[in-house]
C-alpha atoms as a PDB file:
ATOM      1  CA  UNK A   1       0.000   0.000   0.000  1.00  0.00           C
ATOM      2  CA  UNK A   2       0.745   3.723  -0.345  1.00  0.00           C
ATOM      3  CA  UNK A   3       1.715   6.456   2.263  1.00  0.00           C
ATOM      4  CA  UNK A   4      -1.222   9.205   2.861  1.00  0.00           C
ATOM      5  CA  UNK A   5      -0.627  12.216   4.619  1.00  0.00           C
ATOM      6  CA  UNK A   6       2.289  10.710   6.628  1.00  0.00           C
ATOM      7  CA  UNK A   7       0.425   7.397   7.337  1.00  0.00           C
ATOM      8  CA  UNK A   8       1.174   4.293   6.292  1.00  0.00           C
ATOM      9  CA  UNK A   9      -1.987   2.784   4.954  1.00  0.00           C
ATOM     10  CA  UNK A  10      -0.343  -0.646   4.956  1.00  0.00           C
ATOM     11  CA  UNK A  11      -0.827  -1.599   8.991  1.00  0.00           C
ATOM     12  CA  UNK A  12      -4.205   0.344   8.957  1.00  0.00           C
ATOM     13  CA  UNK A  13      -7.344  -1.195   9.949  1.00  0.00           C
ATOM     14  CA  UNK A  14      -9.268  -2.334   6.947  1.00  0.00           C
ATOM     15  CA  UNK A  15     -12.851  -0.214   7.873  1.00  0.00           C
ATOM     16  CA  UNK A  16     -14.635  -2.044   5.158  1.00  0.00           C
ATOM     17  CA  UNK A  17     -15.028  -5.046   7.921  1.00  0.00           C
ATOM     18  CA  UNK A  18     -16.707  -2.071  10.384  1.00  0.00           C
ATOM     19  CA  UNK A  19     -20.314  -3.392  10.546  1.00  0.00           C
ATOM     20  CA  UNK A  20     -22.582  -0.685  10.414  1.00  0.00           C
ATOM     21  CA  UNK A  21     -26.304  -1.363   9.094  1.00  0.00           C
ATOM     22  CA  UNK A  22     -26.519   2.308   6.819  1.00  0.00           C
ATOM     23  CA  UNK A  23     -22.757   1.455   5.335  1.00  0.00           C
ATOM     24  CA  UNK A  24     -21.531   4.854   7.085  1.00  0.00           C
ATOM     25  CA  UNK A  25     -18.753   5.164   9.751  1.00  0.00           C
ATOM     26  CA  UNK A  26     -20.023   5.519  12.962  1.00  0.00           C
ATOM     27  CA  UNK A  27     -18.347   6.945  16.073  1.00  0.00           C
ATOM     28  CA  UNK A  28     -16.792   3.617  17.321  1.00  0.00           C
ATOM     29  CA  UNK A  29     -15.272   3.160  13.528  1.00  0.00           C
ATOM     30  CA  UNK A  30     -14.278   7.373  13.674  1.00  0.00           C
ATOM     31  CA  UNK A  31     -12.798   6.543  16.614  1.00  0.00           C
ATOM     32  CA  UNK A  32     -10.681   3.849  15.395  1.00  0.00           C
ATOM     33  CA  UNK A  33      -9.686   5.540  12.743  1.00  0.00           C
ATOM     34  CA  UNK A  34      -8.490   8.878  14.344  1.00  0.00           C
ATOM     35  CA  UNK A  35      -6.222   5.969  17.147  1.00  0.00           C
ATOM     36  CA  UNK A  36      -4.594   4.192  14.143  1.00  0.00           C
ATOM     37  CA  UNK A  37      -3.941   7.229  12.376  1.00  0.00           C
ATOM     38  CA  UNK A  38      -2.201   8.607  15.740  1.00  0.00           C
ATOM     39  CA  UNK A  39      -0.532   5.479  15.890  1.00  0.00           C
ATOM     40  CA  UNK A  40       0.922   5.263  12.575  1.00  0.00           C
ATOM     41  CA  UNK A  41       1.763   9.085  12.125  1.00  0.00           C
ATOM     42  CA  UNK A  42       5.462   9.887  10.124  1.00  0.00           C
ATOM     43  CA  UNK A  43       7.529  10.859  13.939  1.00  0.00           C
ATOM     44  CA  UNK A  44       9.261  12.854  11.251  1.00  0.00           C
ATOM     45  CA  UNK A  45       6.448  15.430   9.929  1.00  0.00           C
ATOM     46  CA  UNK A  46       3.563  14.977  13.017  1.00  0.00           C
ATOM     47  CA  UNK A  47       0.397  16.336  12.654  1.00  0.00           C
ATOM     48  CA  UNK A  48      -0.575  19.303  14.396  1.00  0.00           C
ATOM     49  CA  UNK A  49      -2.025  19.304  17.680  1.00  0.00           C
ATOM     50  CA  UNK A  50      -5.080  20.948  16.402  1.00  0.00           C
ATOM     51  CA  UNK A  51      -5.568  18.526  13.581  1.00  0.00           C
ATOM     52  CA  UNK A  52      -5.964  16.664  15.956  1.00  0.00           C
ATOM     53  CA  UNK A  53      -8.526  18.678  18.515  1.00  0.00           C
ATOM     54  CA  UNK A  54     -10.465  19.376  15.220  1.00  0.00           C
ATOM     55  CA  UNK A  55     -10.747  15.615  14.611  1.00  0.00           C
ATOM     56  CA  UNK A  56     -11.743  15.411  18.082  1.00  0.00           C
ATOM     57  CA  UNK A  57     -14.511  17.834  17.904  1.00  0.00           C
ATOM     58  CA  UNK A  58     -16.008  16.134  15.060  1.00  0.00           C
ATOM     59  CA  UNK A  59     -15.669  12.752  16.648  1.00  0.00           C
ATOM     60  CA  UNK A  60     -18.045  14.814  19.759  1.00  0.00           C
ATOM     61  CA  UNK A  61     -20.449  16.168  17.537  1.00  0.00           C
ATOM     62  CA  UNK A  62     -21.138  12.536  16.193  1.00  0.00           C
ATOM     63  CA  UNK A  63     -21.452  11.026  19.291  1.00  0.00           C
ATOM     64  CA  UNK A  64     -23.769  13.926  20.089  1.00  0.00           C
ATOM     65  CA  UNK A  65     -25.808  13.710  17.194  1.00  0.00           C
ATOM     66  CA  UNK A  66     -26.143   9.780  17.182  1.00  0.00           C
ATOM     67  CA  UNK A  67     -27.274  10.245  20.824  1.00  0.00           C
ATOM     68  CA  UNK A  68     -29.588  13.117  20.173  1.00  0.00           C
ATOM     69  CA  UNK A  69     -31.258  10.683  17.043  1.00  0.00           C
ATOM     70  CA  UNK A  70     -31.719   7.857  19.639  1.00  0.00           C
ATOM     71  CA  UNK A  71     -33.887   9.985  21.762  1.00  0.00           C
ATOM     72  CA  UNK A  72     -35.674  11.618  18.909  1.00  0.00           C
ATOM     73  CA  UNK A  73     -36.535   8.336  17.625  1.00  0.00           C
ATOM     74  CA  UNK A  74     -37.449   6.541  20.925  1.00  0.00           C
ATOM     75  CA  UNK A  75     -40.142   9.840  22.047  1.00  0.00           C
ATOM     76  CA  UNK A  76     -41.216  10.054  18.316  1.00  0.00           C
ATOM     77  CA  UNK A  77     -42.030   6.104  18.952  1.00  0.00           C
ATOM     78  CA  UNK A  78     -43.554   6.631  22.432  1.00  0.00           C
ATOM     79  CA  UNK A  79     -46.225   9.288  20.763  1.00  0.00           C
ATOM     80  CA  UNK A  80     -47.329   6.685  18.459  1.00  0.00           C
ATOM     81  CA  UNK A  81     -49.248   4.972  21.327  1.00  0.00           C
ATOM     82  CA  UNK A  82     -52.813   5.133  20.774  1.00  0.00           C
ATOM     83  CA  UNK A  83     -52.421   5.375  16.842  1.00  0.00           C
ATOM     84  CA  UNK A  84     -53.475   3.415  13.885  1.00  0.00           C
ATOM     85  CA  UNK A  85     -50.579   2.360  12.320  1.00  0.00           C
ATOM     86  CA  UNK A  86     -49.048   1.148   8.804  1.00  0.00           C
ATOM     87  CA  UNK A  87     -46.081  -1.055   9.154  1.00  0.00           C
ATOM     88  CA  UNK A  88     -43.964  -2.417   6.308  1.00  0.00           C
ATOM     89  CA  UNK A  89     -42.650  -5.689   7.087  1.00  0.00           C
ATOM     90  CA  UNK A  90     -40.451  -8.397   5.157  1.00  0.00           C
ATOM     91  CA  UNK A  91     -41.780 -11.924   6.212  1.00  0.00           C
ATOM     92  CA  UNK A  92     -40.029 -15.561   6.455  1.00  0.00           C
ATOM     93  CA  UNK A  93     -39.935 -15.649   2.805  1.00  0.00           C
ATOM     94  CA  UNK A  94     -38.289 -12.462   2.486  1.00  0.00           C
ATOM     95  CA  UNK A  95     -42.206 -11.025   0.677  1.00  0.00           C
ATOM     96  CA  UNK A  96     -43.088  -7.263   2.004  1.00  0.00           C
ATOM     97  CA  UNK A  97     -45.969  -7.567   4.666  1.00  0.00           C
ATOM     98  CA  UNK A  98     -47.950  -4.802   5.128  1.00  0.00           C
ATOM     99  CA  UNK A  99     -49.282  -4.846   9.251  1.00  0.00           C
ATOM    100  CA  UNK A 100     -51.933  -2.363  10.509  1.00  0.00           C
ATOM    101  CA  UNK A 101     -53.448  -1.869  13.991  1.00  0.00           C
ATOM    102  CA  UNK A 102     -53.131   0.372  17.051  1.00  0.00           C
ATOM    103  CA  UNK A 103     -50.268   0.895  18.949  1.00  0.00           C
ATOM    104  CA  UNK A 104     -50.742  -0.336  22.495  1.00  0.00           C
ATOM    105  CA  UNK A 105     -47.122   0.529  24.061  1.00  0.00           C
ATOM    106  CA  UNK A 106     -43.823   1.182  23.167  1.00  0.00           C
ATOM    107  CA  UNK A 107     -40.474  -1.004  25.064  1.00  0.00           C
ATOM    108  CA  UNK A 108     -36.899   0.223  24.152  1.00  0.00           C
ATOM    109  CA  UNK A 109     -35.143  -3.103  23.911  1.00  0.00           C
ATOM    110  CA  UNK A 110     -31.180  -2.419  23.374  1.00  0.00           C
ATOM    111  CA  UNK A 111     -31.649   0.873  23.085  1.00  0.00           C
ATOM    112  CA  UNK A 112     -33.976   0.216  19.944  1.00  0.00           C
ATOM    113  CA  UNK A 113     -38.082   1.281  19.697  1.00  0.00           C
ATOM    114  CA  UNK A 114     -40.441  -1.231  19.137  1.00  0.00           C
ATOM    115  CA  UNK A 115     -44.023  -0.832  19.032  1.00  0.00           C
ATOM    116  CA  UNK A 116     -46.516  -3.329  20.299  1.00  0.00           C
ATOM    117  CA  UNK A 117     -49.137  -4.382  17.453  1.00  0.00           C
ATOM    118  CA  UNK A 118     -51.655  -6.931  18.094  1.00  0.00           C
ATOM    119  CA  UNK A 119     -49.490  -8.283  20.996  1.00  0.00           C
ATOM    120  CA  UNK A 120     -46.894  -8.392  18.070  1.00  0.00           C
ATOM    121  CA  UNK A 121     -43.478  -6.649  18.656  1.00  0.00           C
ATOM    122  CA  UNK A 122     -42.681  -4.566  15.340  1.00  0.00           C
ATOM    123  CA  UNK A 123     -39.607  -2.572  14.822  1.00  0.00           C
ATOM    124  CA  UNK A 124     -40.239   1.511  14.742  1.00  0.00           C
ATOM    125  CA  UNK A 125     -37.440   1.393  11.637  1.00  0.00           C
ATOM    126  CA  UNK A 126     -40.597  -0.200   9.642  1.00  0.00           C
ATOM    127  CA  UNK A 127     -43.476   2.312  10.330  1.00  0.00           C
ATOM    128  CA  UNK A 128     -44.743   3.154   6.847  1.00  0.00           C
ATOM    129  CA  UNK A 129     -47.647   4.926   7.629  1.00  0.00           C
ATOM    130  CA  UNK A 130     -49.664   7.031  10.555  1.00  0.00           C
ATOM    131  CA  UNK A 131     -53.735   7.090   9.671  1.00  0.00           C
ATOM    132  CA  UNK A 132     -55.910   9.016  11.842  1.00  0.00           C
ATOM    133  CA  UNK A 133     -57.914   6.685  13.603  1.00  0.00           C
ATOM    134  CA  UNK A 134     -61.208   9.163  12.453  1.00  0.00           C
ATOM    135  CA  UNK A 135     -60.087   8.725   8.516  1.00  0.00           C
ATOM    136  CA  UNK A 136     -60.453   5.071   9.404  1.00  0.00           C
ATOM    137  CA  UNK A 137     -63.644   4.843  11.052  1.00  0.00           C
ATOM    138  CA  UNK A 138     -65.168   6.844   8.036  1.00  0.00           C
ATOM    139  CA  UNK A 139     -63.405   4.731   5.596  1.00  0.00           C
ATOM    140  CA  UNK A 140     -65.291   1.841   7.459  1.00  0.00           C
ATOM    141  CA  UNK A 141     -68.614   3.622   7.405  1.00  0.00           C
ATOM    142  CA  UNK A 142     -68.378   4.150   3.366  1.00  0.00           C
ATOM    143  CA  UNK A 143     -67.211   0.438   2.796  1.00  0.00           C
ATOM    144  CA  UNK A 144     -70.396  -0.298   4.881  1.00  0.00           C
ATOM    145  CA  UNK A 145     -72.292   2.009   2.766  1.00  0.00           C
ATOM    146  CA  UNK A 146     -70.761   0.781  -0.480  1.00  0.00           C
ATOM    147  CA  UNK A 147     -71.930  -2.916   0.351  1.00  0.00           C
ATOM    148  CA  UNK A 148     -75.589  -2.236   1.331  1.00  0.00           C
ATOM    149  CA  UNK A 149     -76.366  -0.170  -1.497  1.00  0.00           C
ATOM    150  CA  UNK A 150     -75.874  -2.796  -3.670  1.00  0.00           C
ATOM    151  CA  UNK A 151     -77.982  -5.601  -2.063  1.00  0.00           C
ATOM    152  CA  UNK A 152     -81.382  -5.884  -2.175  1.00  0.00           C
ATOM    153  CA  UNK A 153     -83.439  -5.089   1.116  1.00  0.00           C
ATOM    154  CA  UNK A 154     -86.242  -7.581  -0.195  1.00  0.00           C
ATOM    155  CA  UNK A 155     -84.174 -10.740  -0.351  1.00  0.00           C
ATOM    156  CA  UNK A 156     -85.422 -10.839  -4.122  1.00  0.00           C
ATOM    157  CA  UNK A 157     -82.625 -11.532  -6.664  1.00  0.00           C
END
């Protein structure tokens, strides 16, 4: 391998075995990657001490960010209780599922939202949609509607 910037790519960690779900680097892979370049740094041309408090505000703002995401996502879960709910689900056979009902609580398992469905656990990463539980007792009404207009109140065919 090459030499970047004073760093000798050769020992690096390989970061394309970091196992992140989105394919991005997360903090613990930023992380590594601001230790091995520390490591591996040319003794004979350093890098700057505020490279490296630069790198080390980024690495904080991450962290930050991932953290304030987490919450957003687990209150943004916890206000779904009481809705009707849309969720889009991939099944045994690897099909898309579609999964409606209300939501009757929320648990944070691992630090992770799921919403409780017809005493089903779902995870909040799969809502699809929100419906107004209203919108859906009028759709109800008009499917009701829909099918009695069309029968026959005398039995006669």
């Amino acid at each position: 391998m090459s030499t970047v910037n004073g760093i000798d790519t050769s020992k690096a960690t390989d970061l394309s075995s970091v196992d992140n779900k989105q394919s991005t680097l997360d903090k613990d892979a930023f992380l590594q990657l601001l230790v091995t370049q520390m490591k591996y740094q040319d003794p004979l041309e350093p890098s700057s001490s505020t490279e490296y408090m630069s790198q080390l505000a980024q690495f904080t703002s991450l962290e930050e960010m991932e953290n304030l995401n987490k919450a957003f996502n687990q209150s943004d879960a916890q206000s779904l209780v009481g809705s009707y709910v849309i969720m889009k689900t991939i099944d045994a056979t690897g099909k898309e599922k579609f999964v409606s009902g209300l939501v009757d609580y929320v648990t944070i398992n691992n630090g992770k939202p799921y919403l409780s469905i017809n005493d089903q656990y779902y995870d909040y990463e799969d809502l699809d949609s929100v419906v107004d539980v209203d919108y859906i007792a009028a759709m109800d009404k008009s499917d009701d509607a829909s099918d009695t207009a069309g029968n026959d109140k005398t039995g006669a065919e």
